[in-house]
C-alpha atoms as a PDB file:
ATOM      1  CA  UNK A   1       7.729   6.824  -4.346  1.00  0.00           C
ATOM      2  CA  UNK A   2       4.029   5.929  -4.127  1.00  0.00           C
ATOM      3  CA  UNK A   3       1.713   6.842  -1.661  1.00  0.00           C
ATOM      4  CA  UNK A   4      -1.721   5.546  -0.654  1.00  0.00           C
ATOM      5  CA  UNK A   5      -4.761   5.522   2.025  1.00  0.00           C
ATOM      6  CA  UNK A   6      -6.736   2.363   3.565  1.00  0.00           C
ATOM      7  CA  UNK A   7     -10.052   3.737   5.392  1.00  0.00           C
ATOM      8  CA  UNK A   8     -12.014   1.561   7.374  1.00  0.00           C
ATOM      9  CA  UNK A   9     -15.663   2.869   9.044  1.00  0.00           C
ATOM     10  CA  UNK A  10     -18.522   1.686  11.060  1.00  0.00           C
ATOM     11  CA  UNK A  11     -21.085   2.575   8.325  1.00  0.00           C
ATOM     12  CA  UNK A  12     -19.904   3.063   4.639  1.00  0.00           C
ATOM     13  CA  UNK A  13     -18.984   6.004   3.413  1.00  0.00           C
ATOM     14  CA  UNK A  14     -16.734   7.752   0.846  1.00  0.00           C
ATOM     15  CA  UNK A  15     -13.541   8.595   0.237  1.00  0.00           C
ATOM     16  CA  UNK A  16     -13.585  11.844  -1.060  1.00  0.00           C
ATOM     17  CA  UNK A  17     -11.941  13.289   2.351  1.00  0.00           C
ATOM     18  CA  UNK A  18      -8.419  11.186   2.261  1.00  0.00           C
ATOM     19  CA  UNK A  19      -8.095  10.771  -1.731  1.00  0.00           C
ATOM     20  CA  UNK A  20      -9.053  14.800  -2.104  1.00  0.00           C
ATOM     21  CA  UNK A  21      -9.811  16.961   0.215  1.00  0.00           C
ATOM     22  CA  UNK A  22      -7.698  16.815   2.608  1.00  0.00           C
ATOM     23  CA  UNK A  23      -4.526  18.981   3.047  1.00  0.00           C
ATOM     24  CA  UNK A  24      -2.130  16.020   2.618  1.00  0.00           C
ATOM     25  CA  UNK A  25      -4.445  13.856   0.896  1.00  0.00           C
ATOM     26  CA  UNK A  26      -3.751  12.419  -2.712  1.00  0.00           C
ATOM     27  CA  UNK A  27      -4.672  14.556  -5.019  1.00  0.00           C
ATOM     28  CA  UNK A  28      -2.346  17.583  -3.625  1.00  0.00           C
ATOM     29  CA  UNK A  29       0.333  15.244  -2.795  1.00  0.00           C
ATOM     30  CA  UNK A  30       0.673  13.681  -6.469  1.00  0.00           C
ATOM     31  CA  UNK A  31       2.201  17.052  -7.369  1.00  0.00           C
ATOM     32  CA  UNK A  32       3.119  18.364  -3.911  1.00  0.00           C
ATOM     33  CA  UNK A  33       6.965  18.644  -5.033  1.00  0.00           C
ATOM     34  CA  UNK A  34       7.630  18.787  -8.778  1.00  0.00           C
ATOM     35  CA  UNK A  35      11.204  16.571  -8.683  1.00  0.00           C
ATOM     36  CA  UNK A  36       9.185  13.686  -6.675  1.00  0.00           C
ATOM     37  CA  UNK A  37       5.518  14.041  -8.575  1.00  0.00           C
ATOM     38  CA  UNK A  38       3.529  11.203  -8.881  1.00  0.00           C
ATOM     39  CA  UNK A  39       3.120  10.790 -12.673  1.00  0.00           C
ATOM     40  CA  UNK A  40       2.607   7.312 -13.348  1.00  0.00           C
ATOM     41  CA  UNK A  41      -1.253   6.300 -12.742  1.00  0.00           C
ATOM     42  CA  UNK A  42      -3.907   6.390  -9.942  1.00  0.00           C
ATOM     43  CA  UNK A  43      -6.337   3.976  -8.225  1.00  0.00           C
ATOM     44  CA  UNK A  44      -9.043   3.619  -5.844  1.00  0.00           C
ATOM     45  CA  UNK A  45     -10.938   0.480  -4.624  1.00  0.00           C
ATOM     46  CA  UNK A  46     -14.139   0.022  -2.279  1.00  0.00           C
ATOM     47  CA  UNK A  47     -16.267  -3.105  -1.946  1.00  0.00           C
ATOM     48  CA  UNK A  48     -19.932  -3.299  -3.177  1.00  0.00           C
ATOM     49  CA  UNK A  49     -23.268  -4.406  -1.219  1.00  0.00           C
ATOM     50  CA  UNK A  50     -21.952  -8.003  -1.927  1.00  0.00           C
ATOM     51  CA  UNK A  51     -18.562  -7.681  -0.944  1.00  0.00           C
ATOM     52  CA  UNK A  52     -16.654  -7.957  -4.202  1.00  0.00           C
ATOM     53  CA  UNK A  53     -14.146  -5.356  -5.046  1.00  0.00           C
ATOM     54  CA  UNK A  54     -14.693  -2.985  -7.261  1.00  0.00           C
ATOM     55  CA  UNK A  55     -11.732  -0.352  -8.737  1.00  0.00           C
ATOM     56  CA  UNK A  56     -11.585   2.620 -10.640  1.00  0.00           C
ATOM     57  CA  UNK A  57      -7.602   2.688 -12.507  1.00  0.00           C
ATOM     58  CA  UNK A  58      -5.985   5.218 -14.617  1.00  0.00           C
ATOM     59  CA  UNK A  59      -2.387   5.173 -16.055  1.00  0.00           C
ATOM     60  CA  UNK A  60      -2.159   9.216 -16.316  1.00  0.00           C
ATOM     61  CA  UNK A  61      -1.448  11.753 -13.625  1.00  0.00           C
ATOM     62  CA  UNK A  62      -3.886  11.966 -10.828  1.00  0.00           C
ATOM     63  CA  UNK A  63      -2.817  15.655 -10.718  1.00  0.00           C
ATOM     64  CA  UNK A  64      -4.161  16.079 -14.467  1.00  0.00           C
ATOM     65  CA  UNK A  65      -7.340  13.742 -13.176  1.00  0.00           C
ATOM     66  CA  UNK A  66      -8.998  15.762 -10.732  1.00  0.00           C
ATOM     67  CA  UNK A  67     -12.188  15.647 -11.682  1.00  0.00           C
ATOM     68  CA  UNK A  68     -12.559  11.945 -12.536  1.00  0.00           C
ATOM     69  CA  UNK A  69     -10.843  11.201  -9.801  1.00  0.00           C
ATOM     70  CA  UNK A  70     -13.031  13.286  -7.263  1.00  0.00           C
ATOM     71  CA  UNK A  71     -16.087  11.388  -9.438  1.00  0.00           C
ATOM     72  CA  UNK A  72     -14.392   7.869  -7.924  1.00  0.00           C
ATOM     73  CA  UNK A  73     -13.943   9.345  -4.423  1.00  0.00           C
ATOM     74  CA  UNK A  74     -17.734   9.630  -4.467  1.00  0.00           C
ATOM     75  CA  UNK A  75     -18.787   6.850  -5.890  1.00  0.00           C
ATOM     76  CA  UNK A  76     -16.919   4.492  -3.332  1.00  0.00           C
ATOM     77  CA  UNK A  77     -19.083   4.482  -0.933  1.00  0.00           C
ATOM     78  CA  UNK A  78     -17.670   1.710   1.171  1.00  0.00           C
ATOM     79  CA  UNK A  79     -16.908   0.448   4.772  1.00  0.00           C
ATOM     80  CA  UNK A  80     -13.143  -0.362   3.611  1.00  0.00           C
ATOM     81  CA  UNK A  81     -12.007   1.957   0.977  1.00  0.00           C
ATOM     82  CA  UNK A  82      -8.333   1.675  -0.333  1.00  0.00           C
ATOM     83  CA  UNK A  83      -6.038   4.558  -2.799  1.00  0.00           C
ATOM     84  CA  UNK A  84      -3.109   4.782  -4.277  1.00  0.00           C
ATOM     85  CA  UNK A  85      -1.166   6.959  -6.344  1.00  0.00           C
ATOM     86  CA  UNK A  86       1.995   5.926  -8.067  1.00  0.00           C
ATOM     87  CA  UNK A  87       5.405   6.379  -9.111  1.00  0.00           C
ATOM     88  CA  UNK A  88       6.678   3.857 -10.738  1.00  0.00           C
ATOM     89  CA  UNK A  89       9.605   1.556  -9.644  1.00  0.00           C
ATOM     90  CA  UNK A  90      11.603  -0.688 -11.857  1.00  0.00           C
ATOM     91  CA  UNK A  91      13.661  -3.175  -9.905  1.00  0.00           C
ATOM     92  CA  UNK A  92      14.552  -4.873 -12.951  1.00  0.00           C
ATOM     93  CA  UNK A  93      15.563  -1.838 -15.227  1.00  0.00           C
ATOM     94  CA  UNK A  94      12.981  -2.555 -18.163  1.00  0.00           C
ATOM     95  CA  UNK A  95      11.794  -0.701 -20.922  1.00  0.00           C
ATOM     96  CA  UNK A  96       9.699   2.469 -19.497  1.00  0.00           C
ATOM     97  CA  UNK A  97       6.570   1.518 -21.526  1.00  0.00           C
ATOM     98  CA  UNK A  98       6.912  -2.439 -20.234  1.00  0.00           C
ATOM     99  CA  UNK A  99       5.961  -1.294 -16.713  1.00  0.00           C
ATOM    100  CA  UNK A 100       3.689   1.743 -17.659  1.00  0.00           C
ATOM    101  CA  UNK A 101      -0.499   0.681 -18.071  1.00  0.00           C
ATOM    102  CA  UNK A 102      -3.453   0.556 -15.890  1.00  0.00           C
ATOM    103  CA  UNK A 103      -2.098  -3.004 -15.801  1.00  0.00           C
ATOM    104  CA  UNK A 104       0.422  -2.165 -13.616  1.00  0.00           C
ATOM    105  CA  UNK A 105      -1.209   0.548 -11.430  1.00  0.00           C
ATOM    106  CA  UNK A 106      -2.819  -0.298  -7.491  1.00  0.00           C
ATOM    107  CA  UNK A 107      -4.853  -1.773  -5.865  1.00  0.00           C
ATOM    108  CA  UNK A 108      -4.843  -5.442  -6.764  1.00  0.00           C
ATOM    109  CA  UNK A 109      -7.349  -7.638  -5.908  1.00  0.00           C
ATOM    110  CA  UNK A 110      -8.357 -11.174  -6.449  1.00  0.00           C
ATOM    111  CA  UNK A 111     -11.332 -13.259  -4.367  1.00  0.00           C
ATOM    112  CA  UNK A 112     -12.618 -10.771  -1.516  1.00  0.00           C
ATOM    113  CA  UNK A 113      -9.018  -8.903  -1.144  1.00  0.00           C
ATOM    114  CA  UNK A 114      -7.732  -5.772  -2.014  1.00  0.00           C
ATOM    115  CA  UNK A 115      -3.942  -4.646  -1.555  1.00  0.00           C
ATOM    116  CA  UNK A 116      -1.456  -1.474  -2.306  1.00  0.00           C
ATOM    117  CA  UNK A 117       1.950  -1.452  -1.909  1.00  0.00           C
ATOM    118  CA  UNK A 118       4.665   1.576  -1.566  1.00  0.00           C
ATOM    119  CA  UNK A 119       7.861   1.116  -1.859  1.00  0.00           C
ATOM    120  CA  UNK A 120       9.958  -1.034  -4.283  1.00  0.00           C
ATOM    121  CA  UNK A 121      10.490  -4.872  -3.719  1.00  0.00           C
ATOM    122  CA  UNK A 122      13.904  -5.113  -4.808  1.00  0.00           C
ATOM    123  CA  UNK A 123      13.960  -8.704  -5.930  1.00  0.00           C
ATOM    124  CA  UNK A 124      10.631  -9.583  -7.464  1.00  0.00           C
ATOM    125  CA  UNK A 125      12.427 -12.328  -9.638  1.00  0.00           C
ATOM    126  CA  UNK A 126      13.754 -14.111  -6.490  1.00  0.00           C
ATOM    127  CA  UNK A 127      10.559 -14.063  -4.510  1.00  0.00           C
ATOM    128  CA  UNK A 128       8.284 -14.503  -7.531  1.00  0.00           C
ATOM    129  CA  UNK A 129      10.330 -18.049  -7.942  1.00  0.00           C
ATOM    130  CA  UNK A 130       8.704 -18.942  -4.559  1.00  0.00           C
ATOM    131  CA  UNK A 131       5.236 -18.287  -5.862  1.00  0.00           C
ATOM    132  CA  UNK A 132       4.430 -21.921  -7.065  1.00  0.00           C
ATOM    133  CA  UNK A 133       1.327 -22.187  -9.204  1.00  0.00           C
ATOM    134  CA  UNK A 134      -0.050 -18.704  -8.994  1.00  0.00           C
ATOM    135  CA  UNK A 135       2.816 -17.128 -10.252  1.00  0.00           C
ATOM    136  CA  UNK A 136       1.314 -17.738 -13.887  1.00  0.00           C
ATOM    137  CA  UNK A 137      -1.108 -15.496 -12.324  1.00  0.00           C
ATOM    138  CA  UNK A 138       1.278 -12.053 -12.252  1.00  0.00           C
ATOM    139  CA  UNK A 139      -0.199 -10.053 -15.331  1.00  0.00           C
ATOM    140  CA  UNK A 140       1.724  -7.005 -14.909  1.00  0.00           C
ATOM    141  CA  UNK A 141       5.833  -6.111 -14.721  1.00  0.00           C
ATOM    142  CA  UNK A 142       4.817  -4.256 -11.236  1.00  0.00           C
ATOM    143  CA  UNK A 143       6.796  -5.584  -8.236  1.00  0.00           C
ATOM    144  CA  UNK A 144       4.224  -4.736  -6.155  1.00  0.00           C
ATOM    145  CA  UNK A 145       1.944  -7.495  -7.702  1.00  0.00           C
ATOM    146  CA  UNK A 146       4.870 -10.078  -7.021  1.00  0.00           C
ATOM    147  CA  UNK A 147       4.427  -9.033  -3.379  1.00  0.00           C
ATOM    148  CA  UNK A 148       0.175  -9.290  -3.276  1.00  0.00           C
ATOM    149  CA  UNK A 149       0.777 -12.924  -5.167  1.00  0.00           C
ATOM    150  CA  UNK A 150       3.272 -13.774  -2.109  1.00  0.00           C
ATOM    151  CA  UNK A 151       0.419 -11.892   0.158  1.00  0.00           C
ATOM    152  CA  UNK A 152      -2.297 -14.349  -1.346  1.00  0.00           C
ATOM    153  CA  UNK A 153       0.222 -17.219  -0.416  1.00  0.00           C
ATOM    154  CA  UNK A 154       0.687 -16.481   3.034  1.00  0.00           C
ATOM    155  CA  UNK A 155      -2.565 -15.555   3.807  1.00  0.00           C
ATOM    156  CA  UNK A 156      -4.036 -19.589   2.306  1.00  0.00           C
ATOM    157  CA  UNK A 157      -1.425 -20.831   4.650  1.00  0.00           C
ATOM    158  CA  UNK A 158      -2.014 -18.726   7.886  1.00  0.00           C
ATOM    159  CA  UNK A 159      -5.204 -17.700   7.359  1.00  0.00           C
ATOM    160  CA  UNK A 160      -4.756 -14.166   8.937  1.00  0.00           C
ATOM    161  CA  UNK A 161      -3.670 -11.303   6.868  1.00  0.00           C
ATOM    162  CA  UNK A 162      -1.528  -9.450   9.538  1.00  0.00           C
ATOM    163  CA  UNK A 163       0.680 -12.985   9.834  1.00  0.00           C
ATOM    164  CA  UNK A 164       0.546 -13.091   6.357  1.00  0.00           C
ATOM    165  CA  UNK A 165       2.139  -9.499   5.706  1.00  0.00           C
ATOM    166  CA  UNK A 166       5.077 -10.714   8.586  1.00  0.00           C
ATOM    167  CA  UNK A 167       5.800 -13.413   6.475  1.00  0.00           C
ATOM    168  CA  UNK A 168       6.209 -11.972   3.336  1.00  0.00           C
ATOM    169  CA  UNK A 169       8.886  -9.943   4.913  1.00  0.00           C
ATOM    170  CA  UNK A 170      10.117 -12.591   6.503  1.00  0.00           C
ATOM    171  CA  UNK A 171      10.698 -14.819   3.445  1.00  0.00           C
ATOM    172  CA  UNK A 172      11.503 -11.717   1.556  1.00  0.00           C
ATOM    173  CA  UNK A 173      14.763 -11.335   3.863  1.00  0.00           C
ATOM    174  CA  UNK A 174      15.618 -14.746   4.250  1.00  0.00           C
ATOM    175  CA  UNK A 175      15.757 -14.863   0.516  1.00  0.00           C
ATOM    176  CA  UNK A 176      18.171 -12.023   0.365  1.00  0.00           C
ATOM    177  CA  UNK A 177      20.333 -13.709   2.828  1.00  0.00           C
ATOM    178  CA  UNK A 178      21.494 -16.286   0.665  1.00  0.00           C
ATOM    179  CA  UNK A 179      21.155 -14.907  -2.933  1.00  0.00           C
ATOM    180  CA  UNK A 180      22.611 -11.117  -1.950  1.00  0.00           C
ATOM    181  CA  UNK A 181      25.445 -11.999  -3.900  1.00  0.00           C
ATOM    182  CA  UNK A 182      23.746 -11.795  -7.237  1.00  0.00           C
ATOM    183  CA  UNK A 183      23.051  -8.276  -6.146  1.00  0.00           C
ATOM    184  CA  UNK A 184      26.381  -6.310  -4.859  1.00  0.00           C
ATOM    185  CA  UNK A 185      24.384  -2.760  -6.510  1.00  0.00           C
ATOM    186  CA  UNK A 186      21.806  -3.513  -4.209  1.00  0.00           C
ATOM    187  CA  UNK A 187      21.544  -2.510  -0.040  1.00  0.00           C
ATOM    188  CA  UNK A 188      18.259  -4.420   0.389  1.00  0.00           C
ATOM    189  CA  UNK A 189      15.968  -6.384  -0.688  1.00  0.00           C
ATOM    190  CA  UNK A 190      13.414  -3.585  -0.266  1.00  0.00           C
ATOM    191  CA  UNK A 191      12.942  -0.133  -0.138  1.00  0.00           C
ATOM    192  CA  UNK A 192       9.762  -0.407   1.347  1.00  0.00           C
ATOM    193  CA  UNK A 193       7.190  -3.317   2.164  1.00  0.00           C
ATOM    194  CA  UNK A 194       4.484  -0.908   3.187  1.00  0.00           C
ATOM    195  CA  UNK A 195       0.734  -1.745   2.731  1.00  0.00           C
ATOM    196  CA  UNK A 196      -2.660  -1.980   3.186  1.00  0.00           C
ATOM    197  CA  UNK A 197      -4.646  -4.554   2.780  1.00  0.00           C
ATOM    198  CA  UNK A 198      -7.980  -5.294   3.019  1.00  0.00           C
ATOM    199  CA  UNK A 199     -11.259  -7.681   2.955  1.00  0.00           C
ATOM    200  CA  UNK A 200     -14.151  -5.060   3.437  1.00  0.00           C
ATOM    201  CA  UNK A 201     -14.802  -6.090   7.106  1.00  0.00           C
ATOM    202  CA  UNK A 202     -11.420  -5.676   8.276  1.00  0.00           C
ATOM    203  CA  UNK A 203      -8.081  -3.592   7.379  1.00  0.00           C
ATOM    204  CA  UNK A 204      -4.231  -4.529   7.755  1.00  0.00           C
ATOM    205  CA  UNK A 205      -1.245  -2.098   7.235  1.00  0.00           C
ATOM    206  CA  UNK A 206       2.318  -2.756   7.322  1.00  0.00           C
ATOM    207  CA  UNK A 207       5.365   0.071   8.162  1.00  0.00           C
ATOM    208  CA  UNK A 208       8.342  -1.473   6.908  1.00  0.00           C
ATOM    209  CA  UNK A 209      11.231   0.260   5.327  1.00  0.00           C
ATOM    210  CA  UNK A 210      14.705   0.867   5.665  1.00  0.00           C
ATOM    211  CA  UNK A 211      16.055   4.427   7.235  1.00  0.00           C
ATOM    212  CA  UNK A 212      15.988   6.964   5.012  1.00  0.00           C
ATOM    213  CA  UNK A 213      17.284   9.521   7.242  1.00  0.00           C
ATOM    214  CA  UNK A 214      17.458  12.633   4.914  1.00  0.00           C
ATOM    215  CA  UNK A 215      14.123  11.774   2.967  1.00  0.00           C
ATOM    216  CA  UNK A 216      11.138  13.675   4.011  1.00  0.00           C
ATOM    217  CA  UNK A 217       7.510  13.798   3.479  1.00  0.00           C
ATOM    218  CA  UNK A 218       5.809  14.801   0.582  1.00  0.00           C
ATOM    219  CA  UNK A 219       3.314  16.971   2.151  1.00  0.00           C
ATOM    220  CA  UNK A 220       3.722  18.274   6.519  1.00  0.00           C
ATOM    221  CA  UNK A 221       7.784  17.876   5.648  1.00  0.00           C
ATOM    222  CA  UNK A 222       9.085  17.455   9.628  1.00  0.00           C
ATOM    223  CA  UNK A 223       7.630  13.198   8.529  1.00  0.00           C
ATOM    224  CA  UNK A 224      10.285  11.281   7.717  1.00  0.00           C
ATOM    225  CA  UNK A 225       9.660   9.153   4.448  1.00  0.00           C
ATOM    226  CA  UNK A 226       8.259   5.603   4.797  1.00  0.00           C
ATOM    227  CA  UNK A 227       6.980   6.468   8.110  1.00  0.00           C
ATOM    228  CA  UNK A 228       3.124   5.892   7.464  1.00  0.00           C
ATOM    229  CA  UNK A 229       0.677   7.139  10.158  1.00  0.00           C
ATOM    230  CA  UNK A 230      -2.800   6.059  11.926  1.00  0.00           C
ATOM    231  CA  UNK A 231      -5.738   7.797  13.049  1.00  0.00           C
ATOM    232  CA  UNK A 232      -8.382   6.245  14.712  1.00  0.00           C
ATOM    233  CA  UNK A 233     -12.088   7.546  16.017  1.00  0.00           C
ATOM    234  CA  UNK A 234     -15.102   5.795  17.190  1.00  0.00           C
ATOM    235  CA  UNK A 235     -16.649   6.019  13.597  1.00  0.00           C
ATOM    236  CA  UNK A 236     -13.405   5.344  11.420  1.00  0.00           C
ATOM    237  CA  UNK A 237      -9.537   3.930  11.310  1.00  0.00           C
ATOM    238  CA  UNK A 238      -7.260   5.868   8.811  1.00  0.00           C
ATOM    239  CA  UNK A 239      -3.830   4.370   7.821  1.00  0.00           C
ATOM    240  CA  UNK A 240      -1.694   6.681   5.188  1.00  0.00           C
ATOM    241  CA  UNK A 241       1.543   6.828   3.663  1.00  0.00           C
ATOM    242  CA  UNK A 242       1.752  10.193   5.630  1.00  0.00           C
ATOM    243  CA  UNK A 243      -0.714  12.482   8.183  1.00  0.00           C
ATOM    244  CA  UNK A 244      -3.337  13.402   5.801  1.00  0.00           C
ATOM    245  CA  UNK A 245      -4.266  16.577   8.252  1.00  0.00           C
ATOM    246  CA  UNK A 246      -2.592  18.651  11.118  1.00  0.00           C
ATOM    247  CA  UNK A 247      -5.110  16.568  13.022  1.00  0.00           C
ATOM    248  CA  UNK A 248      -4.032  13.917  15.892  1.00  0.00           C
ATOM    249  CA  UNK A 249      -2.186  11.005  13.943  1.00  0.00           C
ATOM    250  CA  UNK A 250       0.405   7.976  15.514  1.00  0.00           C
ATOM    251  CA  UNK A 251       3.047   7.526  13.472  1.00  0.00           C
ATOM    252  CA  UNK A 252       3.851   4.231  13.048  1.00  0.00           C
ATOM    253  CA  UNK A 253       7.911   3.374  13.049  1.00  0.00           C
ATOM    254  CA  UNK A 254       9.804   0.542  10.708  1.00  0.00           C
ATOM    255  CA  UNK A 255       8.483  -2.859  11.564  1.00  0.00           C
ATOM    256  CA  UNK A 256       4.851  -1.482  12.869  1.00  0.00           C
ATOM    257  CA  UNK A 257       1.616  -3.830  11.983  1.00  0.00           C
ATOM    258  CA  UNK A 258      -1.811  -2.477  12.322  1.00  0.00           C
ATOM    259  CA  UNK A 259      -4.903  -4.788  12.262  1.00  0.00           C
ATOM    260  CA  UNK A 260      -8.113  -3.158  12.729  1.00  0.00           C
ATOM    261  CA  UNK A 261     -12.173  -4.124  12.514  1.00  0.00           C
ATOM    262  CA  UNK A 262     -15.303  -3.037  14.005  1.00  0.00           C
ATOM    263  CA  UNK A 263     -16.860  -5.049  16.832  1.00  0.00           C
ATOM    264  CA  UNK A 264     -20.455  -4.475  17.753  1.00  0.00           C
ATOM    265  CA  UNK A 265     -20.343  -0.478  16.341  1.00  0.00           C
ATOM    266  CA  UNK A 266     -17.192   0.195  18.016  1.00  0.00           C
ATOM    267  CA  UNK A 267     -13.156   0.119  16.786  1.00  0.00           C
ATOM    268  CA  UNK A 268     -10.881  -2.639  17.744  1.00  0.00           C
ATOM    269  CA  UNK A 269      -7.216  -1.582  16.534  1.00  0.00           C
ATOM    270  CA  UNK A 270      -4.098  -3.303  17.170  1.00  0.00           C
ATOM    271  CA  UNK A 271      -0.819  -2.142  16.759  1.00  0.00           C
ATOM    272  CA  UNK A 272       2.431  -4.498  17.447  1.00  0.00           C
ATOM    273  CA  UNK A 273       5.509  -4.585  16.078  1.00  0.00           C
ATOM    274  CA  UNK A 274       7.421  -7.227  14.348  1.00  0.00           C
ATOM    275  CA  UNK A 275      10.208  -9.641  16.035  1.00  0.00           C
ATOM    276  CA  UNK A 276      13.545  -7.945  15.205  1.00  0.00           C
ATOM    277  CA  UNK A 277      15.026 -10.641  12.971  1.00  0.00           C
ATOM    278  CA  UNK A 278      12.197  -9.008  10.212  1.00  0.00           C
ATOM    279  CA  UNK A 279      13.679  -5.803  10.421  1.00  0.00           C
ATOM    280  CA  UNK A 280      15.765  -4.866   7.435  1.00  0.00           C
END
């Protein structure tokens, strides 16, 4: 179960409050509870004066990276900043080492995007097939890359990242429908589609996951897993796998889409949720 952060703000700033300081932020929640610790690799990425993405990766234990990882927080000093820490799914059942690597570990970026993913996509094979073209792009054994790659797709045909994230679950589902056969081990085609996304002017998040009814948070408990939250002020939008703080967060059910910018100085969120027929 990964977990991760998009920030968006007015002005840039760092990140050091929801990838470390904060009671529920990333650092403590990598080894929050010892049976679900987050051992398999970190990341954080910002975007620079000139809008590229830049991103800090490690393949070890953000809980035995503190210090580098505090030294990142700082340095991504950003209007859109984006973490993740991860632990690692393997849809496929492969070798441990094959999906291990900084190769592997979030965000992913390509052009002027950035994306994290928690959750497992269940049939990265099947919706990898639809890729076309960029699928000779996929570098790492990471389901999560097979869903940015069907992001990037979307998002050339629609031209708006929040309909792009809808129709990766869409086509994600439909897919299931008629090839769940191949899978009778399986319930779904996902555990989990959450995500953030971002371009460093403007920042999309997904809540999508089956009902876990009996999983909990890693970190205030009473949350129920895969429910991420959103906190919004005049200077800054937070989305998280979880409330970072005690503080005043919405949490966002299965099948919630956030979109979110700043327009002259001030927030403009949006929260809808998706047409039933996406739900899982």
């Amino acid at each position: 179960m990964c977990r991760l952060f998009g920030q968006l703000s007015r002005a840039p700033q760092d990140a050091l409050e929801a990838f470390c300081e904060a009671p529920y932020s990333l650092i403590p929640i990598s080894s929050a509870q010892k049976r679900r610790a987050q051992r398999d690799g970190w990341g954080i990425g910002w975007f620079d004066a000139a809008g590229r993405p830049r991103i800090v990766k490690s393949a070890k234990p953000l809980f035995e990276e503190k210090a580098r990882a505090e030294g990142a927080a700082r340095q991504a000093v950003s209007r859109a900043v984006i973490g993740h820490v991860r632990a690692a799914s393997n849809p496929k059942g492969l070798p441990t080492k094959a999906i291990m690597g900084a190769v592997n570990n979030q965000p992913f970026a390509e052009g002027a995007w950035m994306f994290a993913h928690n959750g497992t996509l269940e049939i990265p094979d099947e919706v990898a097939g639809l890729l076309g073209p960029s699928r000779a792009k996929l570098r790492s054994k990471n389901d999560s890359e097979v869903y940015f790659r069907q992001f990037l797709k979307f998002l050339a045909a629609y031209g708006d990242a929040g309909e792009a994230l809808e129709a990766c679950a869409r086509e994600t589902l439909a897919v299931w429908k008629v090839r769940r056969a191949r899978f009778p081990h399986k319930r779904s085609p996902f555990t989990g589609l959450n995500a953030v996304v971002s371009n460093g002017r403007e920042l999309h998040a997904l809540s999508l996951y089956p009902a876990f009814p009996t999983l909990k948070s890693l970190g205030r408990g009473a949350q129920r897993w895969g429910t991420m939250s959103l906190r919004a002020t005049r200077d800054r939008v937070l989305v998280a796998s979880e409330d970072l703080d005690a503080g005043r967060w919405r949490r966002l059910p299965p099948g919630t889409l956030v979109s979110a910018r700043f327009v002259g100085g001030r927030p403009k969120v949006r929260v809808r949720r998706l047409s039933r027929e996406v739900l899982p």
